[in-house]
Protein backbone atom coordinates (compact mmCIF):
# COMPACT_ATOMS: atom_id res chain seq x y z
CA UNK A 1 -14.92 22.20 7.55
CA UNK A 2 -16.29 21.09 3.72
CA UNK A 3 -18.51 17.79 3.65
CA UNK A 4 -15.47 15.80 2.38
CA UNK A 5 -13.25 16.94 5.42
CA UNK A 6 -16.27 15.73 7.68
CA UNK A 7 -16.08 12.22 5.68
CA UNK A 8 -12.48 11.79 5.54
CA UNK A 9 -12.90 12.35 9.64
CA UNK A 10 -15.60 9.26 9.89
CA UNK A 11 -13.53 7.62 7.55
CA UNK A 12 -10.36 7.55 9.99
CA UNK A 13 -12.63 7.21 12.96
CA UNK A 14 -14.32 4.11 12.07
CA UNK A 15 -11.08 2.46 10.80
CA UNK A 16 -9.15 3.42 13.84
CA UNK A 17 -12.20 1.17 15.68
CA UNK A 18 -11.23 -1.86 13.64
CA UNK A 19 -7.55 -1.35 13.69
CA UNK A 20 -7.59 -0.70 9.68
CA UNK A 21 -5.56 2.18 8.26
CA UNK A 22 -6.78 4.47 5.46
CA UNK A 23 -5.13 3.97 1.71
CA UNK A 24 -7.01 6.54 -0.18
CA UNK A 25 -9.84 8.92 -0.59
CA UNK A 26 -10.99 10.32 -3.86
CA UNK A 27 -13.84 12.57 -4.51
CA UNK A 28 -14.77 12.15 -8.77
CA UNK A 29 -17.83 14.32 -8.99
CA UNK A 30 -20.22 12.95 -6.38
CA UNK A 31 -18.62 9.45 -6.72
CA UNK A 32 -16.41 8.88 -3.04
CA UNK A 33 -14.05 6.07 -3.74
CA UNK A 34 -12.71 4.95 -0.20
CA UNK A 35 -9.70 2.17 0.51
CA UNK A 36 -9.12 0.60 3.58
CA UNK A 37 -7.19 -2.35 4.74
CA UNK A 38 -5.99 -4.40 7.75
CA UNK A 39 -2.61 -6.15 8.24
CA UNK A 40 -4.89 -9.19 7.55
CA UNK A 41 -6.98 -7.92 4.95
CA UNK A 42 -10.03 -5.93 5.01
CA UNK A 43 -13.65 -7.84 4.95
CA UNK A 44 -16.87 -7.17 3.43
CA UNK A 45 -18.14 -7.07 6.88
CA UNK A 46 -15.80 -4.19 7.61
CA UNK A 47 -16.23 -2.33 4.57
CA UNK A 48 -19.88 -2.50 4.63
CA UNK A 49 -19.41 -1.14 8.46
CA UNK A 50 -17.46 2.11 7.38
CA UNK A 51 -19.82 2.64 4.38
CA UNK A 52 -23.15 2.49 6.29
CA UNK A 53 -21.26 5.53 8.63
CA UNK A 54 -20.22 7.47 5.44
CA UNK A 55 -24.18 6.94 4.27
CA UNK A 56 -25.34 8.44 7.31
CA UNK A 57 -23.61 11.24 7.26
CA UNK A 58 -24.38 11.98 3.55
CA UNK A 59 -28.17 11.14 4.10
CA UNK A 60 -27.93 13.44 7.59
CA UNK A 61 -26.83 16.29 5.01
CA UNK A 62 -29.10 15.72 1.85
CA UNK A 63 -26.14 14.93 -0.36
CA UNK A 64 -26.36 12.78 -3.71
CA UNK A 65 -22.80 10.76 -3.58
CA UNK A 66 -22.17 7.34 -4.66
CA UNK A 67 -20.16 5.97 -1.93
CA UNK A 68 -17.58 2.65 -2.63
CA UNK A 69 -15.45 1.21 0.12
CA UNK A 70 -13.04 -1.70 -0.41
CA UNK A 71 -9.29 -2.89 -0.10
CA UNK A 72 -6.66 -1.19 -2.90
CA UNK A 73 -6.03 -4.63 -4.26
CA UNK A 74 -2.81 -6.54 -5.11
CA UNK A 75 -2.15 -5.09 -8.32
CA UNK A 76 -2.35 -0.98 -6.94
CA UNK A 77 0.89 0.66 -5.89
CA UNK A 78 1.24 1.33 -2.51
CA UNK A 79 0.53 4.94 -1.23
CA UNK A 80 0.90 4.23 2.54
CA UNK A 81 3.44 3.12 5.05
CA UNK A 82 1.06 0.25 6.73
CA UNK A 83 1.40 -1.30 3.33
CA UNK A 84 4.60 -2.39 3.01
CA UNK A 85 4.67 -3.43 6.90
CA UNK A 86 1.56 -5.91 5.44
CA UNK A 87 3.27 -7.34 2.88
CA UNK A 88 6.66 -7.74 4.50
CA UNK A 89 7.78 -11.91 3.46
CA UNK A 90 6.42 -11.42 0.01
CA UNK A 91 8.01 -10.52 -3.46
CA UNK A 92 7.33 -7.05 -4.60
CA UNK A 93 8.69 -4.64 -6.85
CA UNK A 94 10.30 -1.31 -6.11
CA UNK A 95 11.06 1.49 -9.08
CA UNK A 96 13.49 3.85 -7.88
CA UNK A 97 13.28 7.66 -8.54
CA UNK A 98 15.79 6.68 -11.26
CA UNK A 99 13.67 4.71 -13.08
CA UNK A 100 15.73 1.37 -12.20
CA UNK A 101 13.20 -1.72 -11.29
CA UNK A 102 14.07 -4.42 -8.46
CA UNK A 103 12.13 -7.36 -7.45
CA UNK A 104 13.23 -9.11 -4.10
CA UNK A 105 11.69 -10.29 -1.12
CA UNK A 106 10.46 -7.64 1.28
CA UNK A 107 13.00 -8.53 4.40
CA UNK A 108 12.83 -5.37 6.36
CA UNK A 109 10.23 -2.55 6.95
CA UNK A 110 11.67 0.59 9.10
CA UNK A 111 9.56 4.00 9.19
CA UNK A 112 12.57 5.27 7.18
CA UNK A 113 12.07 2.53 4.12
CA UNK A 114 12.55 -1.32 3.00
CA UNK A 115 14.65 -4.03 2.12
CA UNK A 116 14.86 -6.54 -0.25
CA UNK A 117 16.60 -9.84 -0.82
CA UNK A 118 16.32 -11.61 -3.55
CA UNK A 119 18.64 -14.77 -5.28
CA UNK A 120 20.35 -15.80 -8.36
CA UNK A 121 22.73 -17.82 -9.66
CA UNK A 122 25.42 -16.09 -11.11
CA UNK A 123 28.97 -17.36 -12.18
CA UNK A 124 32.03 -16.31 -10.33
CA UNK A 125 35.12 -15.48 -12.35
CA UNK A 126 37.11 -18.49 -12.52
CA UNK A 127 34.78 -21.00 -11.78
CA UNK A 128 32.48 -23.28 -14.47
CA UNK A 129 29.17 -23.56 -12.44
CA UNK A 130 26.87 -20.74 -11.03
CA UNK A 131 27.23 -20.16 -8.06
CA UNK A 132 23.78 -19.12 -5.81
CA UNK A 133 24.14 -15.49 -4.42
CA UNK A 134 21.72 -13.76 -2.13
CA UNK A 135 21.36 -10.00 -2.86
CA UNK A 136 20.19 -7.44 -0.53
CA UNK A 137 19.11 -3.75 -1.42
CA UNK A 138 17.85 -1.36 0.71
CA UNK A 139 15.49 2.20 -0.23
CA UNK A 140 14.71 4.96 1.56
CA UNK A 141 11.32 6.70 1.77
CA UNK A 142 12.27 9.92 3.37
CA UNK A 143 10.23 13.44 3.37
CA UNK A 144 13.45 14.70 2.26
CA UNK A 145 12.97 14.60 -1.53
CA UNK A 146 16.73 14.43 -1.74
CA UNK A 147 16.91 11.30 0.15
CA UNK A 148 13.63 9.39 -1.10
CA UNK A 149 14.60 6.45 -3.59
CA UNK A 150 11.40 4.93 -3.83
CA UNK A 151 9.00 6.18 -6.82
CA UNK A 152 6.37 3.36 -6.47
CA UNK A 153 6.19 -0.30 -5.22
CA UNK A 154 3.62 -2.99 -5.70
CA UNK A 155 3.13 -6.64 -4.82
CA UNK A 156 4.17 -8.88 -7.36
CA UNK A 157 1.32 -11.38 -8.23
CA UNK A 158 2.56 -14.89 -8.86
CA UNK A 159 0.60 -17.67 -10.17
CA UNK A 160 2.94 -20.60 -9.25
């Protein structure tokens, strides 16, 4: 096992104590870039928790990394499942493998993908006002590359 396995392996273990979940880990060089996150958010408290471990380790083995933990922040795409269960109730955006974009409410989570809803005022043949019409659209995040719809998906940040 290389040094990086080892601190991917503290990395899960001390999350798993604080019921956070792993986003990423990237090695640049000897710069370790490490994102974690909670259903409620992450806190300095926590981060500072699983970096002192990581330190240890690293000092244990005389090795010269730069080590920063934090959350991924609003404006990264999500790269794991937890994610989307976090932000379920809020707007994001989903591109499809197509390249088509949809922005909706996040109204269902499922292992096998999302839904969203989203509203708009649209008029009906044959009528002079718009009308209000709820939308729903669901996506699929399956292994099978055949069945995955979902390319990326991000929250949507809102400053109303």
């Amino acid at each position: 096992m290389d040094h990086l396995d080892k601190v991917k392996e503290i990395i899960n273990h001390e999350a798993d104590e604080m019921s956070a979940f792993v986003v990423e880990v990237s090695l640049y060089g000897n710069k370790l870039d490490v994102q974690v996150d909670t259903l409620k958010g992450i806190t300095i408290k926590e981060c500072r928790t699983i970096n002192r471990a990581i330190d240890n380790y690293l000092i244990e083995n005389e090795l010269d990394w730069g080590v920063e933990v934090g959350s991924p922040g609003l404006s990264k795409e999500f790269k794991v499942f937890q994610q989307y269960d976090k932000n379920k109730g809020r707007e994001i955006e989903v591109v499809t493998v197509d390249g088509e974009r949809y922005k909706g409410t996040l109204a269902v989570v499922t292992p096998n993908g999302v839904a969203l809803t989203w509203e708009r005022k649209i008029r009906e043949e044959g009528s002079k006002k718009k009308r209000l019409k709820i939308f729903n659209e669901s996506f699929s995040f399956e292994a099978d590359e055949e069945l995955k719809q979902i390319k990326s998906a991000k929250v949507v940040i809102s400053f109303k």
